[in-house]
Protein backbone atom coordinates (compact mmCIF):
# COMPACT_ATOMS: atom_id res chain seq x y z
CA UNK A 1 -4.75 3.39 4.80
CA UNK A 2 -6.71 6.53 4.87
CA UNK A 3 -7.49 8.80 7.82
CA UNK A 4 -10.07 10.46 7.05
CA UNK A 5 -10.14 13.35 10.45
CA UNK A 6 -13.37 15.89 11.46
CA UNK A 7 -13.35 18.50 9.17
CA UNK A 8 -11.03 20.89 11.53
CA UNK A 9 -9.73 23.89 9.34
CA UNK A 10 -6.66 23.57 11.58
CA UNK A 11 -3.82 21.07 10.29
CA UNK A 12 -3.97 17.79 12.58
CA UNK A 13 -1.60 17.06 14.53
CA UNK A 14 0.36 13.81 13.42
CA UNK A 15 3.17 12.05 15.07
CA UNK A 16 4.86 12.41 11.44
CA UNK A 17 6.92 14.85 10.97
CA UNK A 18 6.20 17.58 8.15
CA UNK A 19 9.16 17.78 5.89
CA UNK A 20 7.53 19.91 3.38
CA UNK A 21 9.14 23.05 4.56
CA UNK A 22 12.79 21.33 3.17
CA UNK A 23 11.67 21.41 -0.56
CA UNK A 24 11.06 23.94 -3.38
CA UNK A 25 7.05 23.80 -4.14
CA UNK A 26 5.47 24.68 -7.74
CA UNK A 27 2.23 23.88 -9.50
CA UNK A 28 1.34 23.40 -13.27
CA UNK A 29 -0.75 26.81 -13.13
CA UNK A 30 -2.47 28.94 -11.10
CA UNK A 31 -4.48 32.58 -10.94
CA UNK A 32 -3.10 35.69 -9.19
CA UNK A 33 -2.69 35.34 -5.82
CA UNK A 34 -4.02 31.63 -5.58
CA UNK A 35 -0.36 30.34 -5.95
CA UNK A 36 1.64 27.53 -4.21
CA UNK A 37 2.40 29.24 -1.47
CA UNK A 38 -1.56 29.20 -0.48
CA UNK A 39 -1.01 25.10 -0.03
CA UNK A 40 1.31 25.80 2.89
CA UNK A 41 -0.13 29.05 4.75
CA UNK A 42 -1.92 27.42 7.28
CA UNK A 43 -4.98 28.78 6.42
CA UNK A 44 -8.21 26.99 5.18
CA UNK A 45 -9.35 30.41 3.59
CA UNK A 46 -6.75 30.16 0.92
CA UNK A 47 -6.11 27.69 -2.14
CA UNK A 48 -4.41 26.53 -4.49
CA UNK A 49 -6.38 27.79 -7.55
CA UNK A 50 -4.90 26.20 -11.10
CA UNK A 51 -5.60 28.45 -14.32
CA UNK A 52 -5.36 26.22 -17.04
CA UNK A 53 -6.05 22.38 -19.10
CA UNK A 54 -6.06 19.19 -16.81
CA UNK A 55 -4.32 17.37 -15.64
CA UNK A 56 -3.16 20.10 -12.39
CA UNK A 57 -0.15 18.97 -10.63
CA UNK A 58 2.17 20.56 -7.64
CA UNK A 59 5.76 19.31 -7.42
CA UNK A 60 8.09 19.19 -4.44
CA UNK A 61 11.66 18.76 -5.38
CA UNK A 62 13.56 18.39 -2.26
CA UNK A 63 17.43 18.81 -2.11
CA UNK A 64 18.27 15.82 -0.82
CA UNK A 65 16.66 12.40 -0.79
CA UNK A 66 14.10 12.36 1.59
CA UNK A 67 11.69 9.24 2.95
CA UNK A 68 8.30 10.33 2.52
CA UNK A 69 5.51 8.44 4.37
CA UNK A 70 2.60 10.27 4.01
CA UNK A 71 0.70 13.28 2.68
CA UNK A 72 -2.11 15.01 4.37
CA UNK A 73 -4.24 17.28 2.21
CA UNK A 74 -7.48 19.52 3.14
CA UNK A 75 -10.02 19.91 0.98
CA UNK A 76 -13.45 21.25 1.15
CA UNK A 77 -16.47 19.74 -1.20
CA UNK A 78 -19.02 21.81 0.56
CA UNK A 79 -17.01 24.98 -0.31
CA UNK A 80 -15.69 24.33 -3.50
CA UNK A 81 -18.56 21.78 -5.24
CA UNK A 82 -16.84 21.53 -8.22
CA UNK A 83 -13.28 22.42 -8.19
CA UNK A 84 -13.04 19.68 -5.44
CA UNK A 85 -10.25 17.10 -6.58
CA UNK A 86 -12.24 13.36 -6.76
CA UNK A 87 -8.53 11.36 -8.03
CA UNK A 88 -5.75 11.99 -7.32
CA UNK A 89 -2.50 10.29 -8.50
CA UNK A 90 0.97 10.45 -6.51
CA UNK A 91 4.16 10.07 -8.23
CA UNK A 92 7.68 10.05 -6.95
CA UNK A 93 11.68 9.50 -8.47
CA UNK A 94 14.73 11.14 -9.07
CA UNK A 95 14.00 13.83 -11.06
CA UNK A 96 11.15 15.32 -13.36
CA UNK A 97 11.77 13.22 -16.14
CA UNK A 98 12.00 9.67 -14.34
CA UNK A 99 8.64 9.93 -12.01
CA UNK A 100 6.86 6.16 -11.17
CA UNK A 101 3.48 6.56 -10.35
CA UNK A 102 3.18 4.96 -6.66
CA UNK A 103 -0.37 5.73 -5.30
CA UNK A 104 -3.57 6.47 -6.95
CA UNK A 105 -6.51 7.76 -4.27
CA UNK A 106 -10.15 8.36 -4.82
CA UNK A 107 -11.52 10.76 -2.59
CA UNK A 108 -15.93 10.93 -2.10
CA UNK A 109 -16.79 14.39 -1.45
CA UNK A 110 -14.08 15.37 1.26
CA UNK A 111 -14.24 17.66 3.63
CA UNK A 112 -11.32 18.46 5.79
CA UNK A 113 -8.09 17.14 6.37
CA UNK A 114 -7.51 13.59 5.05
CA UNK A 115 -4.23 11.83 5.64
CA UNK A 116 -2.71 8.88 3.43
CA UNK A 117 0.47 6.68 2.63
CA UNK A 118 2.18 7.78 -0.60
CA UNK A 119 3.34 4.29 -0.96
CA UNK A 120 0.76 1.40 -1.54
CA UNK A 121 3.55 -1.12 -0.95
CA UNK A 122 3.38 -2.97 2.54
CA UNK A 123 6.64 -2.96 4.70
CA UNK A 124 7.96 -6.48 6.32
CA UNK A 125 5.29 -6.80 8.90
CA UNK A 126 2.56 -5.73 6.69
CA UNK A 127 1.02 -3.71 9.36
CA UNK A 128 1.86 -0.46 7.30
CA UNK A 129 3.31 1.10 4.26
CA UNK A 130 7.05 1.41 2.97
CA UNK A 131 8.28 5.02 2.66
CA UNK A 132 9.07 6.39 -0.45
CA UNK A 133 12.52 7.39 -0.75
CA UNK A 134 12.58 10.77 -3.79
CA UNK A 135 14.04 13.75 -4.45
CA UNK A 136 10.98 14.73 -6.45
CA UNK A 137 7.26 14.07 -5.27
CA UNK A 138 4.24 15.35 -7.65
CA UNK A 139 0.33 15.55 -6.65
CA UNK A 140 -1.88 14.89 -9.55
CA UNK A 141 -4.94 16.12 -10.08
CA UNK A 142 -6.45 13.11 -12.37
CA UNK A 143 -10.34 14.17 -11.83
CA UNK A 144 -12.24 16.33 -10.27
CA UNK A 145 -15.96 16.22 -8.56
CA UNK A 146 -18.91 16.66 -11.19
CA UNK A 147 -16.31 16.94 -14.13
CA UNK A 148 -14.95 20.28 -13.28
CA UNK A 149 -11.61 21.89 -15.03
CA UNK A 150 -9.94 24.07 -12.77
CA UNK A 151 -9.36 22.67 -8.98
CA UNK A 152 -8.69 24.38 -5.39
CA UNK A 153 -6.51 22.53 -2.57
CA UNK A 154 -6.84 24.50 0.86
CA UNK A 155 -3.35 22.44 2.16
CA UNK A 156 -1.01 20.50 1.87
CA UNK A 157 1.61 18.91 3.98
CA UNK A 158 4.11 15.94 2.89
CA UNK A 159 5.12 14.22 5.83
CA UNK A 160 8.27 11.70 6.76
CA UNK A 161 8.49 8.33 8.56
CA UNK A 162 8.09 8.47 12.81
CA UNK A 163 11.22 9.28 14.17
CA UNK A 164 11.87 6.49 16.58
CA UNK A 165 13.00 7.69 19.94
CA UNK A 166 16.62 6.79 20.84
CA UNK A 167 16.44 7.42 24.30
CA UNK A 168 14.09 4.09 24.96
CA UNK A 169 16.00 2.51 28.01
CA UNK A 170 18.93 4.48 27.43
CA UNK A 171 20.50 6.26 30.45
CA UNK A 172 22.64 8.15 28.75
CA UNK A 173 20.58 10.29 25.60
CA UNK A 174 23.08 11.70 23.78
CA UNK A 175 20.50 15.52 23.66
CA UNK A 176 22.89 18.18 24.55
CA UNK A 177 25.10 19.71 22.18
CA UNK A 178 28.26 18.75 24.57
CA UNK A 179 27.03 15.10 23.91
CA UNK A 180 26.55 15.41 20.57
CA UNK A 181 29.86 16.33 19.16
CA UNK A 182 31.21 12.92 20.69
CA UNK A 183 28.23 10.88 19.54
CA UNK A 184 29.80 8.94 16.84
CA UNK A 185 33.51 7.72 16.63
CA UNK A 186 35.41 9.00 13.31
C-alpha cells in the first residue's frame, strides 16, 4: 500500500515508530556537503545529492536485527525535475553480501512525503504487509524521472511495526521503573 500524504515539507506523523536513528547510514556517492546525513536532518531544503554512475543506493546496517515495516521518503519533482527518483528497489538480509530484493516501487512525479511497506508479502489476515526482519536495509535508486544520472532525496525515515499497547484492559501497566525490574520472572 502506498500513502501518498499533501506535500508537507514537515515529516508526517505516523503511528510507526522511526527506528532509523538505531543504524549506521551510508550512500554509494555523494557531492560535498549533500551527504547522508542530509536524508535525516529534518529539513526539506537539504538532499541527498549522489556524485557518480547509477545505480545510487543508501544502506542502513543496524546492530541488531530489527523488524522494519515501512519507509517513508520525501521527494520533490517540482524542485528537482530530473534528479527526481521514478524506481526505486528495496532490498533487505543479513549482511551486504546476502541482500534479497523485497519491494520494487514506481513513483509518478512525487511530491512530498510518500509512505510504503518494504515488504510486498501479505501477513495472515491479508489486511497488511509482513515486516521485514534485517540487519541490513538498502534503497535503490533503479531510475530516475526523464532519464537523469545523478538523484536528490530530501528524507528519509525507515520505520518499525506499531507497537501494540500492553496496557489494553490491564489494571496493573507495568510503566514505572519500580514495576519494571519485577516484570518478568528469571
Amino acid at each position: 500500500m502506498l500513502i501518498r500524504l499533501p506535500a508537507a515539507r514537515t515529516p508526517p506523523v505516523l503511528p510507526w515508530p522511526d527506528i532509523g536513528h538505531l543504524a549506521k547510514w551510508s550512500v554509494s556517492s555523494y557531492k560535498f556537503g549533500f551527504g547522508a546525513e542530509c536524508l535525516r536532518d529534518g529539513d526539506p531544503d537539504t538532499f541527498w545529492h549522489s556524485d557518480g554512475p547509477q545505480p545510487h543506493f543508501i544502506t542502513v546496517e543496524f546492530p541488531r536485527k530489527v523488524a522494519i515495516q515501512k519507509i517513508s521518503i520525501y521527494l520533490s519533482w517540482p524542485q528537482d525535475d530530473s534528479y527526481t527518483p521514478s524506481t526505486l528497489a528495496i532490498r533487505a538480509g543479513t549482511g551486504p553480501s546476502d541482500l534479497q530484493d523485497v519491494r520494487v516501487a514506481t513513483l509518478e512525479k512525487p511530491d512530498g512525503w510518500i509512505t510504503f511497506d518494504v515488504s510486498s508479502e501479505p501477513d495472515e489476515d491479508g489486511n497488511s504487509f509482513k515486516a521485514v526482519h534485517a540487519y541490513v536495509l538498502q534503497v535503490i535508486v533503479v531510475q530516475n524521472h526523464m532519464s537523469g544520472k545523478d538523484t536528490h532525496i530530501r528524507g528519509l525515515r525507515v520505520l518499525g511495526p506499531q507497537e501494540e499497547d500492553a496496557t489494553d484492559g490491564d489494571p496493573f501497566p507495568w510503566k514505572s521503573p519500580d514495576f519494571k525490574m519485577y516484570e518478568r520472572l528469571r
